[in-house]
Protein backbone atom coordinates (compact mmCIF):
# COMPACT_ATOMS: atom_id res chain seq x y z
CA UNK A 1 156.54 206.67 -94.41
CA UNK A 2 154.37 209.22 -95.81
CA UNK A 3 154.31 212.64 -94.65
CA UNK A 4 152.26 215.42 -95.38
CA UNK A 5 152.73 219.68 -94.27
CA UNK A 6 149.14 220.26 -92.72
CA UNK A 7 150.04 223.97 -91.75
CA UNK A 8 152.24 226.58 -89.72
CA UNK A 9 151.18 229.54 -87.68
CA UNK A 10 154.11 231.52 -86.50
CA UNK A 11 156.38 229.28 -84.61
CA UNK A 12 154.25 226.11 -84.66
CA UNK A 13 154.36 223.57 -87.59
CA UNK A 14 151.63 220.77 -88.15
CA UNK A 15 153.14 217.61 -90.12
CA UNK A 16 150.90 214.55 -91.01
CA UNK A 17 152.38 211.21 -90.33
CA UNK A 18 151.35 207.65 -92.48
CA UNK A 19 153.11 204.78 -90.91
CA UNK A 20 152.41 201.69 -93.37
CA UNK A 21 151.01 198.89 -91.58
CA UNK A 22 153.77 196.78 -92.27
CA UNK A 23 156.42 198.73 -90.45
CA UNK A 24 153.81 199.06 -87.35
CA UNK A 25 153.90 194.90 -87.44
CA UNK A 26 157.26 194.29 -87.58
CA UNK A 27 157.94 197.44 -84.19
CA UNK A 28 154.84 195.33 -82.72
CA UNK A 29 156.51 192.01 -83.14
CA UNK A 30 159.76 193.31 -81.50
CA UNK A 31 158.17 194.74 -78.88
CA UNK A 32 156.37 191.73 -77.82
CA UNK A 33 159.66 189.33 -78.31
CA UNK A 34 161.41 192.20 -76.31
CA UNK A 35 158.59 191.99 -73.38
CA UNK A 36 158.43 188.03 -73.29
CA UNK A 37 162.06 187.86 -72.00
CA UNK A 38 161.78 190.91 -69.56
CA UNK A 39 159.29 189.23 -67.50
CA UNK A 40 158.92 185.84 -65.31
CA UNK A 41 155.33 184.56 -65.74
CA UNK A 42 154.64 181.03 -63.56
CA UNK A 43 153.77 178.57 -65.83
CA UNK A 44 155.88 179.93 -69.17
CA UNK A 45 159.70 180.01 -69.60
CA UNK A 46 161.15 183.13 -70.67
CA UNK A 47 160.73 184.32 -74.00
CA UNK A 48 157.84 181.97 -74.72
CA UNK A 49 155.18 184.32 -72.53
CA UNK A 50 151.71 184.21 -75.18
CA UNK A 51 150.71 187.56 -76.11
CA UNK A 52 146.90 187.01 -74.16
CA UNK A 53 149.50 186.85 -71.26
CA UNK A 54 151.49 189.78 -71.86
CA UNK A 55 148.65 192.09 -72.95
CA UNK A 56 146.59 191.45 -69.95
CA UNK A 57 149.64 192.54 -67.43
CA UNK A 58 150.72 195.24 -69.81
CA UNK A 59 147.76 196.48 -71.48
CA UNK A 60 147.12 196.37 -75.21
CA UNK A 61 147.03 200.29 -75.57
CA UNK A 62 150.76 200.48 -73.72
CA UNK A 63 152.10 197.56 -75.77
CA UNK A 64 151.04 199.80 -78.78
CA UNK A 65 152.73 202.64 -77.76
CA UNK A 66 155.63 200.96 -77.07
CA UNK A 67 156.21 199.52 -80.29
CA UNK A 68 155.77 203.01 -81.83
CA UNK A 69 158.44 204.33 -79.45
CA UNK A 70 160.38 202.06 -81.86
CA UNK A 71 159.03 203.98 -84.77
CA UNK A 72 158.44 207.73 -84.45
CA UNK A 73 162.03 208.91 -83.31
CA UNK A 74 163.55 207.90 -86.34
CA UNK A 75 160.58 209.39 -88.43
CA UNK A 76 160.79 212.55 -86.60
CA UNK A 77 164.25 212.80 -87.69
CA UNK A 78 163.31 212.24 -91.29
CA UNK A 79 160.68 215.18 -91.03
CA UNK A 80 163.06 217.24 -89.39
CA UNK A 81 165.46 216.86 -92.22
CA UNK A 82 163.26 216.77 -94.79
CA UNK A 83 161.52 219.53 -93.87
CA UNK A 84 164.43 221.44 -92.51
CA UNK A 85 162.63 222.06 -89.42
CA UNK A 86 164.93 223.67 -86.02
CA UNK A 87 162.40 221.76 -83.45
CA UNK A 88 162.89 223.90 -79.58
CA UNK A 89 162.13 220.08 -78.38
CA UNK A 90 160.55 216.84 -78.99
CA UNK A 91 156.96 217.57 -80.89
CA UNK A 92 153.67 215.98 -79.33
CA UNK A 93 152.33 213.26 -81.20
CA UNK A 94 148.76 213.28 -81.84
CA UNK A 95 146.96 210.07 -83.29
CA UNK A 96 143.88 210.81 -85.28
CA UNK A 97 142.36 207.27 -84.51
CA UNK A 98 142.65 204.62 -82.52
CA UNK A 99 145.56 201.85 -83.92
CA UNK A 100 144.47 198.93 -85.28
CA UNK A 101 146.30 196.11 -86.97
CA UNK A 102 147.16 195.66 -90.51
CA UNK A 103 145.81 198.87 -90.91
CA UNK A 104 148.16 202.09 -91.48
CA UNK A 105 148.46 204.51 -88.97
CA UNK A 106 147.65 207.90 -89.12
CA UNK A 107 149.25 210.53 -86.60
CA UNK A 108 149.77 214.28 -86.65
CA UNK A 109 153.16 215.80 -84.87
CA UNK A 110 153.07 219.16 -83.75
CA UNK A 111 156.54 220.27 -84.04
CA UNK A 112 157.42 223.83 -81.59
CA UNK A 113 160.26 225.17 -84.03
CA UNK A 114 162.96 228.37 -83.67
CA UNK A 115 160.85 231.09 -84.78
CA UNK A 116 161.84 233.02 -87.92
CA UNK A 117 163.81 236.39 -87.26
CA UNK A 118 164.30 238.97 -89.84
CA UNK A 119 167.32 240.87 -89.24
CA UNK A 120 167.92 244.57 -90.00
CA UNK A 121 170.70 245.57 -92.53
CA UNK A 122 173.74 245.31 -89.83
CA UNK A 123 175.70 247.33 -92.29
CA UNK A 124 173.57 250.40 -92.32
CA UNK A 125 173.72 250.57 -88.28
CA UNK A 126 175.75 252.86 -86.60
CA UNK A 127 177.79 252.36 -82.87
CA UNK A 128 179.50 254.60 -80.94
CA UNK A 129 182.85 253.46 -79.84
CA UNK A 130 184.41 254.88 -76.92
CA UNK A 131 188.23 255.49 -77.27
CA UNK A 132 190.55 254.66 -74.61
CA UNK A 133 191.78 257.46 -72.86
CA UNK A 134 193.92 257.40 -69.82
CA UNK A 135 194.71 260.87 -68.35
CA UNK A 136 196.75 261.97 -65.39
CA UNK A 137 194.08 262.35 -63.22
CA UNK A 138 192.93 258.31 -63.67
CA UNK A 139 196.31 257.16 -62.48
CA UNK A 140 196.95 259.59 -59.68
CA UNK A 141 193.90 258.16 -58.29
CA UNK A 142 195.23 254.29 -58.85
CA UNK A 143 197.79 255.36 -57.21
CA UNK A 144 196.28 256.89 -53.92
CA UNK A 145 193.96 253.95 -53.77
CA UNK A 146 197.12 251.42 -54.14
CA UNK A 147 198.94 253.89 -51.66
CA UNK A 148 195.41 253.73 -49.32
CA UNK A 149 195.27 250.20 -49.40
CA UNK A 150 198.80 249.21 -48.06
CA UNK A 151 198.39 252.20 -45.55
CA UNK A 152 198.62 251.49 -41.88
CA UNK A 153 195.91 253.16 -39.27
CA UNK A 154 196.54 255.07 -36.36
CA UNK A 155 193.72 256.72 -33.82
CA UNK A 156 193.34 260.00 -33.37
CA UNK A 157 191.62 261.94 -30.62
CA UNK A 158 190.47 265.18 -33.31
CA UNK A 159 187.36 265.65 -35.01
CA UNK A 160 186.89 263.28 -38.20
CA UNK A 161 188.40 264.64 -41.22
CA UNK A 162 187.47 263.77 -44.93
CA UNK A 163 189.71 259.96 -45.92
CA UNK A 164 189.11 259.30 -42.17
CA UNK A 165 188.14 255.68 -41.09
CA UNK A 166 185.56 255.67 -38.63
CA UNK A 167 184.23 253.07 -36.40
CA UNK A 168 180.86 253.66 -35.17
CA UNK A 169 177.69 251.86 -33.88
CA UNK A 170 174.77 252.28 -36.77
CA UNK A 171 171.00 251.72 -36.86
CA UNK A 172 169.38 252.27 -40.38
CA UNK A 173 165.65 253.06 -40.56
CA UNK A 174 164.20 252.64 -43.93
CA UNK A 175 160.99 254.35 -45.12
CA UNK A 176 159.28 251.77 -47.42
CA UNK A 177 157.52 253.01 -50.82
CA UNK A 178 153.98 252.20 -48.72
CA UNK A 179 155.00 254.77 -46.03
CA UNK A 180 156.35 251.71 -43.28
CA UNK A 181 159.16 251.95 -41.80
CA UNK A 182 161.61 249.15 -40.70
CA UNK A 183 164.33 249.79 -38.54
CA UNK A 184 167.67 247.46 -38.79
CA UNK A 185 169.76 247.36 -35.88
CA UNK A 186 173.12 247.13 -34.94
CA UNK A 187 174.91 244.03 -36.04
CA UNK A 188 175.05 241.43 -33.19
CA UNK A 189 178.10 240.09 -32.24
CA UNK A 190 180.01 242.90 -33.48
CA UNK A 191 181.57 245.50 -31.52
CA UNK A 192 181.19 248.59 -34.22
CA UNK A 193 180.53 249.00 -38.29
CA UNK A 194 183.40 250.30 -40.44
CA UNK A 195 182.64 253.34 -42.76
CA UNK A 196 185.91 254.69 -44.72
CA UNK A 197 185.76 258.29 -46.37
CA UNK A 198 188.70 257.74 -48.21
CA UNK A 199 186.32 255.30 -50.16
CA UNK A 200 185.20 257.44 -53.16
CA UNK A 201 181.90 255.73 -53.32
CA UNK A 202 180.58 256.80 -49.63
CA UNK A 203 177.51 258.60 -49.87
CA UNK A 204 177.98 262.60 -49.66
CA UNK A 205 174.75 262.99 -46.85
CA UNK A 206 176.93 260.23 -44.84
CA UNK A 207 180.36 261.79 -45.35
CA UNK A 208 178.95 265.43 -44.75
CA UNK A 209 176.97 264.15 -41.91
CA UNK A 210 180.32 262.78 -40.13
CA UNK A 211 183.12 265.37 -41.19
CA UNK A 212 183.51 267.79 -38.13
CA UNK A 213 182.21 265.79 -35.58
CA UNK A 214 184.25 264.10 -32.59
CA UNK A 215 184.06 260.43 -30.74
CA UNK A 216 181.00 259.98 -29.08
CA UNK A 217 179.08 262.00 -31.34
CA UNK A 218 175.92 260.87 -32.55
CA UNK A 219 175.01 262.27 -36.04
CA UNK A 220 172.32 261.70 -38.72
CA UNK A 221 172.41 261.06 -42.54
CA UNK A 222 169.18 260.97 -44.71
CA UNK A 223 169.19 260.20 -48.37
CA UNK A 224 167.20 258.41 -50.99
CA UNK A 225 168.33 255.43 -52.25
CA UNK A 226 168.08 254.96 -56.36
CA UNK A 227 165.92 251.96 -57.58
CA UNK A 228 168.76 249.97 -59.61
CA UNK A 229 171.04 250.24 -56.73
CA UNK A 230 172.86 246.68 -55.56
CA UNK A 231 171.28 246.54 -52.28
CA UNK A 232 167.76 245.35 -53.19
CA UNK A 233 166.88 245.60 -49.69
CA UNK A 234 167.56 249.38 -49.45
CA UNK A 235 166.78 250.02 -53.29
CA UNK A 236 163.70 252.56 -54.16
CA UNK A 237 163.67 253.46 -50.62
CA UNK A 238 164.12 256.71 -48.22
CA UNK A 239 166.94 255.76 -45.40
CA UNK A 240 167.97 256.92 -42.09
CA UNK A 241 171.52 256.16 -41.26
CA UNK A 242 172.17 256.40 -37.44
CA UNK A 243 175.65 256.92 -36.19
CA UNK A 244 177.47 257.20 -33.33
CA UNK A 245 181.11 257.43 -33.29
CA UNK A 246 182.90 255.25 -31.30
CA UNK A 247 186.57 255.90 -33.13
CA UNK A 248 188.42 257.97 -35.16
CA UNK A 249 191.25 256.66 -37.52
CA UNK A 250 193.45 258.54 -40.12
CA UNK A 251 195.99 256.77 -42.54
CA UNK A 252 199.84 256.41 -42.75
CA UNK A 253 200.68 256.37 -46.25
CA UNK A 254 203.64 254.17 -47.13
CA UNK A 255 206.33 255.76 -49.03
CA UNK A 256 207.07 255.53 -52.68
CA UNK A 257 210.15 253.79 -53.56
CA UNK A 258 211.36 250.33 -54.16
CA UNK A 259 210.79 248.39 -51.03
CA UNK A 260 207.09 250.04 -52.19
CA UNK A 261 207.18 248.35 -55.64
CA UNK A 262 208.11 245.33 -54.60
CA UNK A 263 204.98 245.23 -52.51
CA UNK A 264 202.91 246.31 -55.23
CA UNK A 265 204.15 243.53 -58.31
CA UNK A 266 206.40 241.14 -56.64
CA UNK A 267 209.95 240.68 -55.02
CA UNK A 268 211.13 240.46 -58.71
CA UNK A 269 209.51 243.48 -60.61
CA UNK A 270 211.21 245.33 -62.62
CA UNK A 271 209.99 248.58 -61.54
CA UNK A 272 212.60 250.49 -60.14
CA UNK A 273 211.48 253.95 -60.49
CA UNK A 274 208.62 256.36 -59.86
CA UNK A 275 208.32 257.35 -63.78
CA UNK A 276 208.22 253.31 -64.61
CA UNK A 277 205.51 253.35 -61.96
CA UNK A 278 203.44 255.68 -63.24
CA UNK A 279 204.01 254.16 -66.79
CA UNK A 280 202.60 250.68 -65.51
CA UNK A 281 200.05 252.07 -63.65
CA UNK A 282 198.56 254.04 -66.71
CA UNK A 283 199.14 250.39 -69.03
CA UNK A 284 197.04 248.79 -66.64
CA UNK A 285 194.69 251.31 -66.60
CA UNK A 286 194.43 251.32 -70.46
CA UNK A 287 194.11 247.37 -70.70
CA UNK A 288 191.63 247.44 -67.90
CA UNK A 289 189.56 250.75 -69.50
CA UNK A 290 190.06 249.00 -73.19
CA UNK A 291 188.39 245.47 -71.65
CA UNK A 292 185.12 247.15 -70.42
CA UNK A 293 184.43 249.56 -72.97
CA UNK A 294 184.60 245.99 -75.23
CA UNK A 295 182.41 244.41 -73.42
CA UNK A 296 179.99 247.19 -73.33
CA UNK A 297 180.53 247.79 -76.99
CA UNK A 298 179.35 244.32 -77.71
CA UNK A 299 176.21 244.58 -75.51
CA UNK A 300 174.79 247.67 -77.05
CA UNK A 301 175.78 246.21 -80.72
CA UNK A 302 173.60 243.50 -79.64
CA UNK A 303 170.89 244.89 -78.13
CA UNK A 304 170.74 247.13 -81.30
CA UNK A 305 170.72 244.55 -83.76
CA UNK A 306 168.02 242.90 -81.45
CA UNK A 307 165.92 245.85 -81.24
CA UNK A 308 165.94 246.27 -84.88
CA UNK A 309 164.98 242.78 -85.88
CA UNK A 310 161.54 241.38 -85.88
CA UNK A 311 160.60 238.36 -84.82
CA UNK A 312 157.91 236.21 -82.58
CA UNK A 313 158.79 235.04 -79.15
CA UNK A 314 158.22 231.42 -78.14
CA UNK A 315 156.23 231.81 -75.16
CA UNK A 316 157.79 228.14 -74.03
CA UNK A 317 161.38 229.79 -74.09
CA UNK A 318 160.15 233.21 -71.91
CA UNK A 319 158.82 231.01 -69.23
CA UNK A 320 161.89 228.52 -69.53
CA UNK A 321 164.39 232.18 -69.43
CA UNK A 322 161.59 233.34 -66.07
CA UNK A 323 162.57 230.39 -64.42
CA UNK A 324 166.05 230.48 -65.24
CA UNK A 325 166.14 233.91 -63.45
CA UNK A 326 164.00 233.37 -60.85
CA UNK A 327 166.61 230.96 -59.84
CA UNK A 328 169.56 232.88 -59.90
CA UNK A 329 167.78 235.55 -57.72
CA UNK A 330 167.09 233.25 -55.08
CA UNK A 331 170.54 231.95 -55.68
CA UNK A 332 171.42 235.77 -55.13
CA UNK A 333 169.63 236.26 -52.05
CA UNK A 334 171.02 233.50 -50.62
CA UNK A 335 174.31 234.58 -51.10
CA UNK A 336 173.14 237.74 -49.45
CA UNK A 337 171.80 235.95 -46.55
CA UNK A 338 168.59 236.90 -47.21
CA UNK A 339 165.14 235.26 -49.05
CA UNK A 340 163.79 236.07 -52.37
CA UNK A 341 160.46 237.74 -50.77
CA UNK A 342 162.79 239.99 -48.97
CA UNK A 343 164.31 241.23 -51.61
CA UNK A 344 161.27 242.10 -53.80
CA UNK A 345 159.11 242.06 -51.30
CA UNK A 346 156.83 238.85 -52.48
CA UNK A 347 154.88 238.99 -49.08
CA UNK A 348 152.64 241.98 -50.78
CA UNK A 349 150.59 241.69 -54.20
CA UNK A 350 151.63 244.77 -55.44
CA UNK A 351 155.97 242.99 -54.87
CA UNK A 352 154.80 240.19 -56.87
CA UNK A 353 153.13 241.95 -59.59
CA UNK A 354 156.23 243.93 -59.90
CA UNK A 355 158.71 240.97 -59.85
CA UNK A 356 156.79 238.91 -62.14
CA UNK A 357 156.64 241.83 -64.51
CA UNK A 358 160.29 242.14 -63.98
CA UNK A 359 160.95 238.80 -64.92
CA UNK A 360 159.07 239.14 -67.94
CA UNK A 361 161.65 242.08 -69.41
CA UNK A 362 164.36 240.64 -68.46
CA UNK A 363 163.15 237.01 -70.10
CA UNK A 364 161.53 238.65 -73.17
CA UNK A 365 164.76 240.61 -73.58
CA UNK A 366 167.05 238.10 -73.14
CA UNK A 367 165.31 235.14 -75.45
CA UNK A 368 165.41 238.28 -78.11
CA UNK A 369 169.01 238.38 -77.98
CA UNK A 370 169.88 234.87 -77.99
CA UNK A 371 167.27 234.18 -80.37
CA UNK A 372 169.34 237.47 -82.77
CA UNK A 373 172.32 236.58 -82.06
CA UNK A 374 171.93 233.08 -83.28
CA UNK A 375 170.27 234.35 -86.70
CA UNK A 376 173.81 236.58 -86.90
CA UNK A 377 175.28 233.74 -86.19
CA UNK A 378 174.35 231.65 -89.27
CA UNK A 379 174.19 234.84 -91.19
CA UNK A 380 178.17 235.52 -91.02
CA UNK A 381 178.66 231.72 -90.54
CA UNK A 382 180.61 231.89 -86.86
CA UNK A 383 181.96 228.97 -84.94
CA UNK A 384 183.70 228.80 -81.75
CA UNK A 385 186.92 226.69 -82.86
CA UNK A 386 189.02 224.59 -80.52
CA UNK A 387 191.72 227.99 -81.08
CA UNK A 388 189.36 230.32 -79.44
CA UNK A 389 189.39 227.85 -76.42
CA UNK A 390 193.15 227.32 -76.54
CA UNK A 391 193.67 231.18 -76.47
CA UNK A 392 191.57 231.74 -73.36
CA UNK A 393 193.35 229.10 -71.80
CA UNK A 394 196.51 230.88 -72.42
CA UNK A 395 195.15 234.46 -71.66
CA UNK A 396 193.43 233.37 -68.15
CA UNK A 397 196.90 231.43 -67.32
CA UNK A 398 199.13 234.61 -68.02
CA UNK A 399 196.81 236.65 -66.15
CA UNK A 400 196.71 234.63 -62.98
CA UNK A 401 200.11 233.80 -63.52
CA UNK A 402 199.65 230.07 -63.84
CA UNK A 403 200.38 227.27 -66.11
CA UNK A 404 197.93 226.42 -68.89
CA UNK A 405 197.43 222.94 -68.05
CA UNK A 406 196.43 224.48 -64.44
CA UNK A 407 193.35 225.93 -66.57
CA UNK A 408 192.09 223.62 -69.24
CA UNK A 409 192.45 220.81 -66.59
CA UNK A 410 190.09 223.03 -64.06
CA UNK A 411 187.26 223.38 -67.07
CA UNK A 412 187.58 220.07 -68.14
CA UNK A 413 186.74 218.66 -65.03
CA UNK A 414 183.75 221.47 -64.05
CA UNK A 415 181.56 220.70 -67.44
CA UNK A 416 178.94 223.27 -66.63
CA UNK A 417 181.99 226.47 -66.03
CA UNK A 418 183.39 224.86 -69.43
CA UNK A 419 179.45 225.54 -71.49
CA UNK A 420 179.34 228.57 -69.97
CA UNK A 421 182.73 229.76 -70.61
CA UNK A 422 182.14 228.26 -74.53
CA UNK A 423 179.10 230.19 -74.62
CA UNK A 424 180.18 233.46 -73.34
CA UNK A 425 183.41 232.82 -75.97
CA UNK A 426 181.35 232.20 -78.67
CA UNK A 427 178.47 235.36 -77.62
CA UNK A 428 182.02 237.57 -78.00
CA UNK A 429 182.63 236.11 -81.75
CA UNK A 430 179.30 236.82 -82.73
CA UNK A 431 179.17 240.14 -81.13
CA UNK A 432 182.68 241.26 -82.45
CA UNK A 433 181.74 240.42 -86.29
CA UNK A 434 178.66 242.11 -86.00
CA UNK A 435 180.63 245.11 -84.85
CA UNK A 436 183.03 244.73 -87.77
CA UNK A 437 179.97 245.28 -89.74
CA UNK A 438 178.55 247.92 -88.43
CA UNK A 439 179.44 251.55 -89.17
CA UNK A 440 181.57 252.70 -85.77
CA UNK A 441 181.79 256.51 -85.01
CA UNK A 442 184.57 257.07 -82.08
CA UNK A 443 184.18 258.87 -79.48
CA UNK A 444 185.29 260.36 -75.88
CA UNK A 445 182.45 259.33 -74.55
CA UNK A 446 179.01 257.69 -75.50
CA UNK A 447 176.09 260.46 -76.54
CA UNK A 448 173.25 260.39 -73.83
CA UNK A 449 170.03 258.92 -75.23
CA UNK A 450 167.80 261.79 -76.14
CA UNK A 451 165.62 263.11 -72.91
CA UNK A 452 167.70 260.82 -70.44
CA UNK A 453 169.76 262.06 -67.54
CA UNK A 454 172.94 261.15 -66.54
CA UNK A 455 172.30 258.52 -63.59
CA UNK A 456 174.60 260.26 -60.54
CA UNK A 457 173.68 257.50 -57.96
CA UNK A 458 176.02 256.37 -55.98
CA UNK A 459 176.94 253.32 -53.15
CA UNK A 460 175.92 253.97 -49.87
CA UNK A 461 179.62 252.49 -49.20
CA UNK A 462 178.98 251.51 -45.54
């Protein structure tokens, strides 16, 4: 084998292949032998089928490529080594002329490889760290919303009063960004909708609109709803929430003592008093608080690594990462029990535009990352280790209170939940020794990019 570097431009190398006629013979010769014992052919036992024969029901240009089928994966690995190439998959062979025998062969791969990325100094970047900080106020409202949620209802015949729960009969009218309107009825086969105002996240137009006013009242609440919010149905839009009250509920808190505790941890906590209460209640808080400012440590680290870094995207991996998406949207809206062209409105130009060009961020963003995070990856020489496995088995088993064997035996048998758990594991590795290389600043809470406001959206909370 002879081989021969014709050229790269940026993420696409050109390698000339020689293959010496005698190694072409002896893959030809195979291939026949191979061939003459596949098939039945009246008139010739198996194995003894002439060549004439076999190249008039197979073809002489298929035999060919057959028998260097035989040949090129092997050399491809040679190249790849020898080169020290990181192909993105198998190259396209190119043949410069047409084969012919006891002649070398002369072929040209084109080989799609990782594109290089040029990291920044990680060590001259700074991160703001948010410190954990649990105050008084954070576990007084665990607490009400524990106390809330093992509350029993009674009716009430006043007017509706704020941490009410109403039942009432809604219509929503939405104004679409086009100026149509679409008006959403109530929900068949139900008798009322559910709104509860001791839920933080209610909407202050719908809470304001209801407070004050008695059973059979019919009231109005009109608000805009943010782009980014959850609901892509309702998101970007101006909506008209409808209501009429058909009932008016207030809660019984339980009382706060053991029988109360026991409901809250288990028959055999070891909570006995309100000051232990408060204690666990303000742990939790702290482990829970310390978990997601973590994880959203680790995301801006990497997105400011990957910001930083310079590199070419693949266009093959943006439109593999589009359709990834694409996917898990649909698989979204399903869930939703709704369609994809729904959602983003796909049934106009203008919704497709915007979705495809929505796709394309998120893709380009996220083959940026990967494609950083692997470079940082080699860079500090991480690994995800059998340990690392072993002690998530052990930390999802304590916290679901379950026997390890109970987990590993659940990932084991669900391969793709067991890459996706080894990838998210090993993301976290990366991610936390970039950090440890990274100047950190702590703080109460994160500084607010210069010129950007405070997002105060909130859930419609129907």
């Amino acid at each position: 084998m002879k081989t021969e570097l014709l050229g790269q431009e940026k993420n696409i190398v050109k390698i000339k292949l020689e293959i010496e006629a005698g190694e072409f013979t002896k893959a030809l010769n195979k291939t026949l032998s191979e061939l003459s014992q596949q098939v039945n052919v009246p008139g010739f036992r198996k194995g003894k089928t002439p060549r004439k024969v076999l190249e008039m029901r197979f073809g002489l240009g298929a035999i060919y490529n057959e028998a260097l089928e035989k040949i090129i994966p092997d050399e491809i690995q040679h190249i790849v080594e020898d080169y020290d190439l990181e192909p993105i998959e198998t190259p396209t062979l190119d043949l410069k002329e047409n084969i012919k025998e006891g002649q070398d062969i002369t072929c040209e791969l084109i080989f799609e490889v990782r594109p290089e990325v040029e990291l920044p100094e990680v060590e001259n970047l700074e991160i703001e760290k948010v410190v954990t900080n649990v105050d008084d106020n954070a576990v007084n409202d665990l607490e009400k919303r524990i106390r809330f949620n093992l509350a029993e209802t009674k009716t009430v015949e006043r007017p509706v009063q704020d941490e009410d729960l109403i039942a009432l009969e809604l219509t929503i009218r939405t104004v679409n960004p086009d100026g149509t309107e679409t008006e959403q009825q109530p929900k068949p086969n139900t008798s009322h909708d559910i709104i509860n105002l001791a839920d933080q996240t209610v909407r202050k137009e719908v809470r304001e609109a209801l407070i004050g006013h008695n059973k059979g009242d019919e009231v109005q609440a009109v608000f805009e709803v943010e782009p980014g919010h959850y609901d892509r149905e309702l998101a970007g839009k101006r909506v008209c929430y409808k209501m009429k009250i058909e009932e008016i509920s207030e809660y019984v808190l339980p009382e706060v003592n053991e029988d109360f505790y026991k409901k809250v941890f288990g028959e055999n906590t070891e909570i006995k008093d309100y000051d232990s209460f408060r204690a666990r209640l303000k742990k939790d808080i702290e482990e829970e608080v310390t978990a997601t400012n973590l994880e959203d440590l680790r995301e801006r680290a990497a997105e400011l690594v990957a910001s930083q870094a310079k590199l070419e995207l693949p266009e093959k991996f943006i439109t593999r990462q589009k359709a990834s998406l694409r996917k898990d949207d649909e698989e979204w809206a399903k869930n939703n029990n709704i369609t994809l062209t729904q959602a983003y409105a796909l049934d106009t130009e203008e919704g497709r535009k915007g979705y495809d060009n929505l796709l394309q961020t998120r893709a380009e963003a996220g083959v940026r990352n990967a494609l950083v995070m692997d470079e940082l990856a080699k860079k500090y020489d991480v690994h995800l280790q059998k340990e690392d496995l072993e002690a998530e088995f052990d930390r999802q088993a304590a916290h679901l209170n379950v026997t390890k064997g109970f987990i590993s035996k659940f990932y084991y048998e669900n391969k793709d939940k067991l890459e996706n758990l080894e990838s998210r594991l090993r993301w976290n590795k990366i991610a936390d020794v970039v950090i440890s290389n990274m100047k950190v600043k702590e703080v109460s809470e994160l500084s607010k990019p210069e010129g950007q406001e405070q997002n105060q959206g909130e859930n419609h909370g129907e």
